[in-house]
C-alpha atoms as a PDB file:
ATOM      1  CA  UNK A   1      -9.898  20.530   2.621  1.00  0.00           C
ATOM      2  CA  UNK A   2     -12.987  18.460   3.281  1.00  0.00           C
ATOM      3  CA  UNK A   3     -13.153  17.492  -0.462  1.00  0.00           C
ATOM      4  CA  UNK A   4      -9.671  15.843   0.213  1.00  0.00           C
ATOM      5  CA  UNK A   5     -10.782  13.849   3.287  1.00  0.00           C
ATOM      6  CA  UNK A   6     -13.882  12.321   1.707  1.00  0.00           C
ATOM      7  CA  UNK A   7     -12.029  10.175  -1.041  1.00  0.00           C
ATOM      8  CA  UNK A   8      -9.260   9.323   1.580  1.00  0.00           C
ATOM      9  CA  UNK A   9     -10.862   6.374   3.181  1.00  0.00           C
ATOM     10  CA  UNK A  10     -12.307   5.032   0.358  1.00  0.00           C
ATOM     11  CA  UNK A  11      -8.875   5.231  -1.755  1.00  0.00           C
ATOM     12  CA  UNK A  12      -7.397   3.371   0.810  1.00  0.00           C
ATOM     13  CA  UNK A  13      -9.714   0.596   1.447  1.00  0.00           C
ATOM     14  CA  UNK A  14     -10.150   0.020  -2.512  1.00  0.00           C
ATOM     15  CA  UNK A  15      -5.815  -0.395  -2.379  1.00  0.00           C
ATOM     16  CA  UNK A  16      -6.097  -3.184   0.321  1.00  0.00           C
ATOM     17  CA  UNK A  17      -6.791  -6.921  -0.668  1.00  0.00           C
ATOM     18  CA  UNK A  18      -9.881  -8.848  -0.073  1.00  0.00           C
ATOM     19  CA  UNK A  19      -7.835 -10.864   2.847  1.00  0.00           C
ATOM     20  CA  UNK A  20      -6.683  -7.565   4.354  1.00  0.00           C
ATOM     21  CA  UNK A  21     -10.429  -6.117   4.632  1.00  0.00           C
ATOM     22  CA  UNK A  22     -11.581  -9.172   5.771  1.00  0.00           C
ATOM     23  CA  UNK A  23      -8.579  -9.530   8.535  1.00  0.00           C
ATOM     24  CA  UNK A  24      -9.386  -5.798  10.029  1.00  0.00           C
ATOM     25  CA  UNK A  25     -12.932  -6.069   9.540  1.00  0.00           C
ATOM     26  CA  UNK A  26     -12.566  -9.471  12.229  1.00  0.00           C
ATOM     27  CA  UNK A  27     -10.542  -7.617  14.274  1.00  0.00           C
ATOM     28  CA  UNK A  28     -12.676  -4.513  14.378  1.00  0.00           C
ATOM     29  CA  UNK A  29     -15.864  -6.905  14.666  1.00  0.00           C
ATOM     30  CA  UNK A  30     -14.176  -8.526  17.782  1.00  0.00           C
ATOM     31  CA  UNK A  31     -13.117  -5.081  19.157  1.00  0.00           C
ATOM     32  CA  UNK A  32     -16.717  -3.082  18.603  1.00  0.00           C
ATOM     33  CA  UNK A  33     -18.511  -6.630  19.911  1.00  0.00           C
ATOM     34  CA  UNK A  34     -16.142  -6.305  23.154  1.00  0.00           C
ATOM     35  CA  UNK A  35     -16.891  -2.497  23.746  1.00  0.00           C
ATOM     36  CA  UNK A  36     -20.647  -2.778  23.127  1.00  0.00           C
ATOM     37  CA  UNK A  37     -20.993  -6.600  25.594  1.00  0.00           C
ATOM     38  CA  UNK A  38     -18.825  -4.396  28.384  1.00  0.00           C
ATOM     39  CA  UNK A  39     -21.036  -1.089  27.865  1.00  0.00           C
ATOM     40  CA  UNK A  40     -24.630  -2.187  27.740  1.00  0.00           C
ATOM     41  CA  UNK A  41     -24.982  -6.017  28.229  1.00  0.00           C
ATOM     42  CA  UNK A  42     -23.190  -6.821  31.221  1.00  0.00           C
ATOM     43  CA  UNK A  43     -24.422  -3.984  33.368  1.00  0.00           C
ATOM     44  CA  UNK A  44     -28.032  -4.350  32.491  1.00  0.00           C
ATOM     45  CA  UNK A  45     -27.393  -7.791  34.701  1.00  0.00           C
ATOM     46  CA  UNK A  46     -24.570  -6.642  36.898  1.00  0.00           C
ATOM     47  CA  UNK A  47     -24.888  -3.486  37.758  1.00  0.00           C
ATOM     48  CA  UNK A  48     -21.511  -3.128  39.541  1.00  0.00           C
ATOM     49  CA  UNK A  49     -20.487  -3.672  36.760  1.00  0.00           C
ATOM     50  CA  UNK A  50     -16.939  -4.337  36.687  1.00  0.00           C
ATOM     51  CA  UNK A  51     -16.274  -3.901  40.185  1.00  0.00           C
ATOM     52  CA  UNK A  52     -13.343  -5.785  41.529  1.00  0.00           C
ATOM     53  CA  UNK A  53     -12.890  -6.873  38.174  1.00  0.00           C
ATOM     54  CA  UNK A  54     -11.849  -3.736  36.608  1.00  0.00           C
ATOM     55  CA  UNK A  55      -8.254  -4.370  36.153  1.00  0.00           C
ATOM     56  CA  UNK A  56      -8.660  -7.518  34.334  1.00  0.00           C
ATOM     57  CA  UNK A  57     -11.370  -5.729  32.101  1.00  0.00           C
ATOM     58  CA  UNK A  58      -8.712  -2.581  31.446  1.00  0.00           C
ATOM     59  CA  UNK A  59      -5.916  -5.402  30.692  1.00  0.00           C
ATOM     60  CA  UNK A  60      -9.118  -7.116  28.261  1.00  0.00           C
ATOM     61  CA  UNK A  61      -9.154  -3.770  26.550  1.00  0.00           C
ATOM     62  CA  UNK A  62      -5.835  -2.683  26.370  1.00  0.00           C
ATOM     63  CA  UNK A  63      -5.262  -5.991  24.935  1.00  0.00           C
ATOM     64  CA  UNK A  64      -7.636  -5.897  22.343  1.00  0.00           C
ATOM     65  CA  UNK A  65      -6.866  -2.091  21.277  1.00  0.00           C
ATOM     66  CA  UNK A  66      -3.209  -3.389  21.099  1.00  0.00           C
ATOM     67  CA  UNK A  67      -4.512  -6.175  18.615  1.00  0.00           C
ATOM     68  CA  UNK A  68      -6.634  -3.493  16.277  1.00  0.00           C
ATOM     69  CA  UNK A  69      -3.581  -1.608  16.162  1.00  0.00           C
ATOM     70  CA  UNK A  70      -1.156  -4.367  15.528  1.00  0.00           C
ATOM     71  CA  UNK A  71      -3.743  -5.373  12.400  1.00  0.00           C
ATOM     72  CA  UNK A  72      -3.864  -2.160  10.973  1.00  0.00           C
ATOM     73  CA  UNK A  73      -0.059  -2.391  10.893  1.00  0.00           C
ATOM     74  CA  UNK A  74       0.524  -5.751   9.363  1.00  0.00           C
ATOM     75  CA  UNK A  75      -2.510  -5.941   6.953  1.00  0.00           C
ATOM     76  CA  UNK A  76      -0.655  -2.481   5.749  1.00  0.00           C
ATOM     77  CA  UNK A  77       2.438  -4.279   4.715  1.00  0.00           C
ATOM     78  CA  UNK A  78       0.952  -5.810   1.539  1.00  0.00           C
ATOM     79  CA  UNK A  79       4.122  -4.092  -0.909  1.00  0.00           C
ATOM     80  CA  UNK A  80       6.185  -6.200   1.198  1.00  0.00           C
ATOM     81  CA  UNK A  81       4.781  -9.072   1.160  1.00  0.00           C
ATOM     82  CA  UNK A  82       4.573  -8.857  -2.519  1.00  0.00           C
ATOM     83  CA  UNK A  83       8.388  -8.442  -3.076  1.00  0.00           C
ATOM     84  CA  UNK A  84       9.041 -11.226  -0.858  1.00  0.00           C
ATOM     85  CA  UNK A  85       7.837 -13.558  -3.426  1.00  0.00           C
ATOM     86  CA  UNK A  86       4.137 -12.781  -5.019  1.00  0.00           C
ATOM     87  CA  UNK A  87       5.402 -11.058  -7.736  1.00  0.00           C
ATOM     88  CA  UNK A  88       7.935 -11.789 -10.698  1.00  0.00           C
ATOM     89  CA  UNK A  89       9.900  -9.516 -12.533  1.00  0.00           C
ATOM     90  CA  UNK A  90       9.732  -9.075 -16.497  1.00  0.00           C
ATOM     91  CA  UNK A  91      13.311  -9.175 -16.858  1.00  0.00           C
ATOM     92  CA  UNK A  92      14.975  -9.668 -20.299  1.00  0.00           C
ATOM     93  CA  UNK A  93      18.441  -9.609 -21.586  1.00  0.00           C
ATOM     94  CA  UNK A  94      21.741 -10.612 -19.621  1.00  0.00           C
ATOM     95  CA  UNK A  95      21.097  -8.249 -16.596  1.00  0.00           C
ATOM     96  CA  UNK A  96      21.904  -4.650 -16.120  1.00  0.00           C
ATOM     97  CA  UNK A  97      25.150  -4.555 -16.674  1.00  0.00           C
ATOM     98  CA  UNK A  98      26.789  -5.017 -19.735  1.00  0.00           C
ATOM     99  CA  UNK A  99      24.379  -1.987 -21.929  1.00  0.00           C
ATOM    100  CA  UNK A 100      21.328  -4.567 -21.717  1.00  0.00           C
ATOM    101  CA  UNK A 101      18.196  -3.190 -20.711  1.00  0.00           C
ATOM    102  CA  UNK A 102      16.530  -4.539 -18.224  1.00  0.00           C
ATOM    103  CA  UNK A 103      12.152  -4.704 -18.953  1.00  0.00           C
ATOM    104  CA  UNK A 104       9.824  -4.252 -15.428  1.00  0.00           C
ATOM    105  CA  UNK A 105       6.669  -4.595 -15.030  1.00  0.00           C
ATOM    106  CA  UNK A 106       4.262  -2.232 -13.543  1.00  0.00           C
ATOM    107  CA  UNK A 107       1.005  -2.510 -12.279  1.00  0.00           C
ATOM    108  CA  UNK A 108      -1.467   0.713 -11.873  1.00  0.00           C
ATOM    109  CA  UNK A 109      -4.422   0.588  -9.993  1.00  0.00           C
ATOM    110  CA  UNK A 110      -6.695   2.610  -7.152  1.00  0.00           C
ATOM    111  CA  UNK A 111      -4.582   4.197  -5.038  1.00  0.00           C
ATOM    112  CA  UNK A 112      -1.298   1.500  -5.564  1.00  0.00           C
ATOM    113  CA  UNK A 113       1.880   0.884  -7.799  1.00  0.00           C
ATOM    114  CA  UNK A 114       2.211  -2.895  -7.522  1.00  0.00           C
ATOM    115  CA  UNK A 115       6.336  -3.482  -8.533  1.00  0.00           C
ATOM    116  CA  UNK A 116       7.905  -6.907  -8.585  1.00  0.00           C
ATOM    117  CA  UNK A 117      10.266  -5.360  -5.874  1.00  0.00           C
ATOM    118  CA  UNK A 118      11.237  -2.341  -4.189  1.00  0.00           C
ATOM    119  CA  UNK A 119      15.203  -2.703  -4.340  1.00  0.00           C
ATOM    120  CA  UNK A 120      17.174  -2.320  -8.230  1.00  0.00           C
ATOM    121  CA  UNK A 121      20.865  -2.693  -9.410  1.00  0.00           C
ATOM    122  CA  UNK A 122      21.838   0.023 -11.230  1.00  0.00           C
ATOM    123  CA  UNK A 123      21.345   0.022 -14.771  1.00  0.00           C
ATOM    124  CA  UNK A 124      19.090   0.775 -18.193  1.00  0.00           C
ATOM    125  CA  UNK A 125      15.770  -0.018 -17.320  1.00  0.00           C
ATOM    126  CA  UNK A 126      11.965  -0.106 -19.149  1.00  0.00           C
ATOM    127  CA  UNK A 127       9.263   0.207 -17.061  1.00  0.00           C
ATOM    128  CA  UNK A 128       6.423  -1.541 -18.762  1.00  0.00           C
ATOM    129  CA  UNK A 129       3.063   0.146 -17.106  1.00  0.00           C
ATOM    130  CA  UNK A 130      -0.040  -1.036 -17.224  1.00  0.00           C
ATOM    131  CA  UNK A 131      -3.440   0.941 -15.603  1.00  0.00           C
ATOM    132  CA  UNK A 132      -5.432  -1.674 -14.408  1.00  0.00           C
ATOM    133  CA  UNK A 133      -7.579   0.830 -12.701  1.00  0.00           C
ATOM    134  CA  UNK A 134     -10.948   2.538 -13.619  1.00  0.00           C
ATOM    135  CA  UNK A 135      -9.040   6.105 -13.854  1.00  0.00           C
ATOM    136  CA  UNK A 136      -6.024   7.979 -15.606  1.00  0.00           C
ATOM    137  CA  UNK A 137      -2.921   7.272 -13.966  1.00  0.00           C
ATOM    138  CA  UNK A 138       0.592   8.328 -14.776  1.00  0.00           C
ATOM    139  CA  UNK A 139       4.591   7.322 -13.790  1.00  0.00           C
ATOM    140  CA  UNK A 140       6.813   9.633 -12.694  1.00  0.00           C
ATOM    141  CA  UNK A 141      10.323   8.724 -11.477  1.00  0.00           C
ATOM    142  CA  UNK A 142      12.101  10.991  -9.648  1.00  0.00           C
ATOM    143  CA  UNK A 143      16.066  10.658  -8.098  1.00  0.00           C
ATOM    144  CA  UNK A 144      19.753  10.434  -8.770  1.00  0.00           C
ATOM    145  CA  UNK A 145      20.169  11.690 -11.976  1.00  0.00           C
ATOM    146  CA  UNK A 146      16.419  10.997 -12.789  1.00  0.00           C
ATOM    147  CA  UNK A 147      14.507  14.443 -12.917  1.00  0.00           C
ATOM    148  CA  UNK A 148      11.029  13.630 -12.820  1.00  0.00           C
ATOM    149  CA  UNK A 149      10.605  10.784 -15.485  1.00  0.00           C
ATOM    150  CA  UNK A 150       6.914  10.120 -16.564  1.00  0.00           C
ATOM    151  CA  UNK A 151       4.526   8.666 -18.896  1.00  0.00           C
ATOM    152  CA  UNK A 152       1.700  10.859 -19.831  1.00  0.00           C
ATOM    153  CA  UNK A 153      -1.496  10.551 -18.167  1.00  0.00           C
ATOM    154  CA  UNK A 154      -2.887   7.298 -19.831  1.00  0.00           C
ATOM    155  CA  UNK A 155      -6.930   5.609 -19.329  1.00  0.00           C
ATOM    156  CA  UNK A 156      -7.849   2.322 -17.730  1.00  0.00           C
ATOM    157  CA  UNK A 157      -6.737  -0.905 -19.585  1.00  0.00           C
ATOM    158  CA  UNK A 158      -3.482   0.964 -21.733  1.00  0.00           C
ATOM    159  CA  UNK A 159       0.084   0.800 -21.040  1.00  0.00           C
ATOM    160  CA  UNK A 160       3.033   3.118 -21.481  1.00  0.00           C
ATOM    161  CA  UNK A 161       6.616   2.232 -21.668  1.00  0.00           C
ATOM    162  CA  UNK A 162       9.265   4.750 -19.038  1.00  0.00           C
ATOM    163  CA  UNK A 163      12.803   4.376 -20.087  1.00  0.00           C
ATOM    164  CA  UNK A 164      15.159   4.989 -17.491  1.00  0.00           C
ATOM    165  CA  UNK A 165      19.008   5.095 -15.998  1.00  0.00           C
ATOM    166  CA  UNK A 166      19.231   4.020 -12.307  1.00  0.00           C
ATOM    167  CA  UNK A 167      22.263   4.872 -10.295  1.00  0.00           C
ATOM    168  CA  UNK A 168      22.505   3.849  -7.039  1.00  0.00           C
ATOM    169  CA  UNK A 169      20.547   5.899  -4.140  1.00  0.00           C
ATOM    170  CA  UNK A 170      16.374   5.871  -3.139  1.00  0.00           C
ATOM    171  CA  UNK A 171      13.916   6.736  -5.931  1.00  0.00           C
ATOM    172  CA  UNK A 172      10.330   7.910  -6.020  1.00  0.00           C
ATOM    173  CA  UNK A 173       7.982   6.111  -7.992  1.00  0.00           C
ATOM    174  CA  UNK A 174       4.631   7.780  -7.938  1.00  0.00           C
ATOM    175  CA  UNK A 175       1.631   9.070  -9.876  1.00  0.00           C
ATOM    176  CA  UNK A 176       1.320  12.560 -10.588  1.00  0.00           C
ATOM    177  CA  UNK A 177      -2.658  13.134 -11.223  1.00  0.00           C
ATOM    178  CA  UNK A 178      -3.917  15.489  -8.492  1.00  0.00           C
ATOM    179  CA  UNK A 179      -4.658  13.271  -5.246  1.00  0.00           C
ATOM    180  CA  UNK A 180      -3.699  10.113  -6.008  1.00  0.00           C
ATOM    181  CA  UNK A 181       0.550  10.331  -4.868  1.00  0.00           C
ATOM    182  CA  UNK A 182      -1.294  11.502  -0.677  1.00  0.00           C
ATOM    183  CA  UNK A 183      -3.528   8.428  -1.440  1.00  0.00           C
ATOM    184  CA  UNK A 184      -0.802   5.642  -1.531  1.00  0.00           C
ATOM    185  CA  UNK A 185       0.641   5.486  -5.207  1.00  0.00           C
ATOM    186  CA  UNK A 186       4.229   6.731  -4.274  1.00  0.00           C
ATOM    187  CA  UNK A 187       6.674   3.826  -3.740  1.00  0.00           C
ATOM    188  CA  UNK A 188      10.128   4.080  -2.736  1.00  0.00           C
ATOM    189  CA  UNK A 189      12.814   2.412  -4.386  1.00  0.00           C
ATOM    190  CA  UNK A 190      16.759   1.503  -3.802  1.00  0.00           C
ATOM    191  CA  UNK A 191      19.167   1.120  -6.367  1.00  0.00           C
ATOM    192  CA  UNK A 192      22.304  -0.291  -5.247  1.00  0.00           C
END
């Protein structure tokens, strides 16, 4: 079990952006500065330290462990913020109705699966995936009617193609290599 936990933290701060690190690391600098000035600083001057002040320093810090929190939630919404608009789908022929398949792309990397969107119609689809991480990575699709779909394990910098059927109901998209689906590369998905 230790094994497990020592590649958990850095999987998941290699799948966050360079904004996201850089938004908790403020937060956490402004939350460790805080705790360290209240602890050792402040006392070493006023050693009643805080005295009749101590409910405005327990609102300070309930505040500010309210605002680490709050960060770690929204800097964790980066899928979302990517299907509200970062991202375009690889969509060709007249839509997926119609026996027109419809081509995704998919983007592979340490510890994420980066889709143009999280919600489908139903319909033929080819997943176009690319590993634009260091490691193997696979596909596997797994839901209505869809049994555990995958690509083979492929290296950094190839692609393989998943051809797929989507009815409507909630699919999982994740990779299959040992470790990396409890590290963050599992996605769910809604066909309607």
């Amino acid at each position: 079990m230790r094994q497990g936990a020592d590649w958990y933290l850095p999987a998941v701060l290699l799948a966050l952006t360079t904004g996201h690190k850089i938004g908790l690391l403020v937060v956490a600098a402004i939350f460790v500065t805080f705790a360290l000035v209240s602890a050792m600083v402040i006392p070493r001057f006023r050693p009643d330290f805080p005295g009749r002040r101590l409910p405005f320093f327990l609102l300070a810090t309930i505040g500010l462990f309210v605002a680490m929190v709050t960060s770690v939630l929204v800097f964790g919404r980066e899928s979302e913020e990517a299907e509200a608009g970062g991202e375009q789908p690889a969509e060709t022929g007249g839509g997926e109705s119609g026996g027109t398949t419809t081509k995704i792309s998919v983007a592979e990397t340490e510890f994420k699966i980066a889709l143009p969107k999280r919600t489908f119609q139903a319909g033929a689809y080819e997943f176009d995936v690319e590993n634009n991480g260091t490691v193997g990575h696979d596909l596997v699709i797994d839901g209505p009617g869809v049994n555990d779909e995958k690509t083979p394990v492929f290296d950094a910098g190839k692609s393989e193609t998943l051809k797929v059927a989507l009815q409507a109901g909630t699919y999982d998209f994740y990779c299959s290599v040992p470790g990396h689906r409890q590290a963050g590369m599992d996605v769910k998905v809604r066909v309607l």
